[in-house]
Protein backbone atom coordinates (compact mmCIF):
# COMPACT_ATOMS: atom_id res chain seq x y z
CA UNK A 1 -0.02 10.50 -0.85
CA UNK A 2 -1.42 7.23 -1.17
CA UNK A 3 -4.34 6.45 -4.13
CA UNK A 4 -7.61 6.26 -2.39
CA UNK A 5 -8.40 3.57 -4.69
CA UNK A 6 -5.34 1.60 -3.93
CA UNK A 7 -6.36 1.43 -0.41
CA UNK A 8 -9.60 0.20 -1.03
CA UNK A 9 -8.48 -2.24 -3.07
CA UNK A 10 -6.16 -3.50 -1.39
CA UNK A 11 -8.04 -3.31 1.87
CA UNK A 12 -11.25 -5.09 -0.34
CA UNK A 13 -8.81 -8.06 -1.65
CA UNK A 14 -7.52 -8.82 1.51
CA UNK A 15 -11.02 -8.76 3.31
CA UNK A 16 -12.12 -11.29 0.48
CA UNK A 17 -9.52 -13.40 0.86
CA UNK A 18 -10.08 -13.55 4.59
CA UNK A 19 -13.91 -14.69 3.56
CA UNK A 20 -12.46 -16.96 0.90
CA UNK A 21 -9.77 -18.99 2.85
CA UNK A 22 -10.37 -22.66 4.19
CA UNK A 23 -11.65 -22.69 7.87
CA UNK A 24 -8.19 -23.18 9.16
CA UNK A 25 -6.75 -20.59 7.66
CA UNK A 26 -9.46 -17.89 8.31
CA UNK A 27 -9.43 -18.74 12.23
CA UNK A 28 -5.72 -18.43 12.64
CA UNK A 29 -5.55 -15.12 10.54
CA UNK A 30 -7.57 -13.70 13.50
CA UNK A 31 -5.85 -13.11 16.88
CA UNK A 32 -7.01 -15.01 20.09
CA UNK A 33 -8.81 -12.96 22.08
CA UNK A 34 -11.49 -11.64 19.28
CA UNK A 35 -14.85 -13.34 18.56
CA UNK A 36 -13.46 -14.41 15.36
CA UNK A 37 -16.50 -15.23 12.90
CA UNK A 38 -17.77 -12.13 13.80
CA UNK A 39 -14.07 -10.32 13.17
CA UNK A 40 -14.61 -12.08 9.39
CA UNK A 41 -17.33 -10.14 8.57
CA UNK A 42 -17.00 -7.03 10.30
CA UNK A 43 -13.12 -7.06 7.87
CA UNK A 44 -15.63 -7.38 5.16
CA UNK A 45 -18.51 -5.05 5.87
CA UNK A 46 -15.29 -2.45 6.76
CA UNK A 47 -14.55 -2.82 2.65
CA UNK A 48 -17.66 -2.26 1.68
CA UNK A 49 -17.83 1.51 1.65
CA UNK A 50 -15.23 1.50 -1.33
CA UNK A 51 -16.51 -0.70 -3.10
CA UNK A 52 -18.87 2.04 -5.27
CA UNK A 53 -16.16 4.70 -5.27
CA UNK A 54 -13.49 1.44 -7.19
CA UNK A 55 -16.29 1.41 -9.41
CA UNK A 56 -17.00 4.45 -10.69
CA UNK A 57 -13.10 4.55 -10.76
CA UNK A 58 -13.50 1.81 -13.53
CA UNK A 59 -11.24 -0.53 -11.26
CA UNK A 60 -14.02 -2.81 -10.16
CA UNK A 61 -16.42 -4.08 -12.53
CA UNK A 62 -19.88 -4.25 -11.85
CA UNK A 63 -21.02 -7.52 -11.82
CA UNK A 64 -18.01 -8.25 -8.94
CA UNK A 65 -19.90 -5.70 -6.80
CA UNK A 66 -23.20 -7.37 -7.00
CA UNK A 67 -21.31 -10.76 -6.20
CA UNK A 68 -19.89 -8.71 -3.11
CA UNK A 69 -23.51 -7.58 -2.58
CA UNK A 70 -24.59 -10.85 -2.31
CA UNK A 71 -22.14 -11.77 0.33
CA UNK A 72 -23.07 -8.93 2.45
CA UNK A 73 -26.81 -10.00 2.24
CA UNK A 74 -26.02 -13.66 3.21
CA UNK A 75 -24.06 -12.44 6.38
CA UNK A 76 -26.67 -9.62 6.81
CA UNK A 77 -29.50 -12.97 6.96
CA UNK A 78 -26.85 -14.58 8.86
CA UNK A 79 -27.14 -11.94 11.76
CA UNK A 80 -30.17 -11.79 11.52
CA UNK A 81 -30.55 -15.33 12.37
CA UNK A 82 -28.01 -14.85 15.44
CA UNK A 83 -26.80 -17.69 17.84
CA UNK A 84 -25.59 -20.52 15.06
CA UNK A 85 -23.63 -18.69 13.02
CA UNK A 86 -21.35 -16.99 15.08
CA UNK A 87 -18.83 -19.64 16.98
CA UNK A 88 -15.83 -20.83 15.65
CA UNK A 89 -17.04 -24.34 14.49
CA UNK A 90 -19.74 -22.66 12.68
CA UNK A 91 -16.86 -21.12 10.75
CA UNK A 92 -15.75 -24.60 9.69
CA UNK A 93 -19.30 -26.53 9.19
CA UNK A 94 -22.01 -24.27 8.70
CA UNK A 95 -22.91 -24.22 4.90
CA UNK A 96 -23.70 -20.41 5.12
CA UNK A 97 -19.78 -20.50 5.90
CA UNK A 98 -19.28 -22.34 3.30
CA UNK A 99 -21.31 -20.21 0.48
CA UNK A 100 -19.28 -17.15 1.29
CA UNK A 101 -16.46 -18.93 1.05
CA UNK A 102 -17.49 -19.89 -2.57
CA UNK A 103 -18.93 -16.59 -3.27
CA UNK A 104 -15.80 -14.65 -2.07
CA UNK A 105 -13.46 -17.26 -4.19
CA UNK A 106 -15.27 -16.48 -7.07
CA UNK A 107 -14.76 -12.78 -6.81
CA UNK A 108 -11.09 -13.25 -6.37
CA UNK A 109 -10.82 -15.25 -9.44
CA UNK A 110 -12.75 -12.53 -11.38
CA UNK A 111 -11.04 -9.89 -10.16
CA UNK A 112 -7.63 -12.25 -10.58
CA UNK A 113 -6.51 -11.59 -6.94
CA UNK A 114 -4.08 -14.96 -6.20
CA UNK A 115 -5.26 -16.61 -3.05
CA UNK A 116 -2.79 -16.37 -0.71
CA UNK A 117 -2.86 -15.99 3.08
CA UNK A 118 -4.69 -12.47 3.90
CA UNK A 119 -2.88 -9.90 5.12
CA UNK A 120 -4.99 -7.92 8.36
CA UNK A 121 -2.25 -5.38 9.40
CA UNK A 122 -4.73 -2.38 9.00
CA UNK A 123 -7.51 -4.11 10.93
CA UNK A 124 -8.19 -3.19 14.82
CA UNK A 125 -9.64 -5.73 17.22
CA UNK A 126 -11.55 -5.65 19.74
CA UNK A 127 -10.96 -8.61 22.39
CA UNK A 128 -13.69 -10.20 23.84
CA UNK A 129 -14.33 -10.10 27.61
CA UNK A 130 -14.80 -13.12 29.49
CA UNK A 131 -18.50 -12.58 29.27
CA UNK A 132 -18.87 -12.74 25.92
CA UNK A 133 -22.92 -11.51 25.64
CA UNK A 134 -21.78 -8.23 26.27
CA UNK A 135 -19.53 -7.48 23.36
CA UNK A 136 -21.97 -9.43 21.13
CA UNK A 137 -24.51 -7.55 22.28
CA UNK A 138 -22.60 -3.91 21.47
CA UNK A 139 -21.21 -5.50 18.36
CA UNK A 140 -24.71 -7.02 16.98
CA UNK A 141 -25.75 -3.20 17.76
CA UNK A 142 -23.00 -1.94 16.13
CA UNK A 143 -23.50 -3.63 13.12
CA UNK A 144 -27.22 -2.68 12.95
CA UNK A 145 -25.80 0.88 13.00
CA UNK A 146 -23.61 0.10 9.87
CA UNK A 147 -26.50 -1.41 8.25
CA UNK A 148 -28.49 1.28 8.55
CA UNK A 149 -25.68 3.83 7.34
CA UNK A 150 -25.36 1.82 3.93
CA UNK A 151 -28.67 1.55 3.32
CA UNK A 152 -28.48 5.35 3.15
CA UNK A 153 -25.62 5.87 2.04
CA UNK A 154 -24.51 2.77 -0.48
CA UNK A 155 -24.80 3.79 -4.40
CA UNK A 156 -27.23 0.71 -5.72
């Protein structure tokens, strides 16, 4: 049986590396099909619920999981915000991009992950229908729902 741990580890290094890689790279790690900034964080906030159990388990430290924190509250502002943020030359130009970018290299380095290409073989995607207000619509809802869930359930 696999170590819970291992798989939140290695599901959290590869989500951060995914927020860390250059524009390029993070686009084409996506399928076509997907609305893809919004694929980057929702790979993200899916890590997030391990984050507390690795730890308690000693195998994060926790100043990492504030810097992870902080990413989560940039892209949480970042929803918030709507419209801008969420196209695929946003991805590349937007400085909110670009901060957690920074941020997420900076946890790699601390956590001395090597940046390499991410690897999304566990993620599912949803493709995006050729009226794309729709699935934003259910996924901006969906990702309410997930706020709300951590807010009750994350361990400050």
């Amino acid at each position: 049986m696999t170590n819970p741990h291992e798989d939140g580890w290695s599901r959290l290094t590869e989500a951060l590396k995914l927020v860390a890689a250059e524009p390029s790279v993070q686009l084409s790690s996506l399928p076509d099909g997907v609305l893809k900034a919004d694929e980057i964080v929702l790979t993200f906030d899916e890590c997030l619920a391990s984050v507390s159990d690795l730890v308690e388990a000693k195998r994060l430290p926790l100043d990492v999981k504030k810097k992870i924190q902080e990413i989560d509250k940039l892209f949480e502002r970042m929803t918030q915000e709507g419209g801008d943020h969420w196209t695929e030359d946003a991805v590349r130009s937007n400085r909110e991009w670009k901060e957690a970018r920074e941020l997420a290299g900076e946890i790699l380095e601390r956590m001395k992950v090597p940046m390499d290409r991410p690897r999304l073989d566990w993620v599912t995607y949803v493709l995006e229908s050729k009226d794309p207000s729709p699935p934003r619509n259910i996924r901006n809802f969906l990702y309410k729902i997930i706020q709300s869930l951590k807010s009750a359930f994350w361990k400050g």
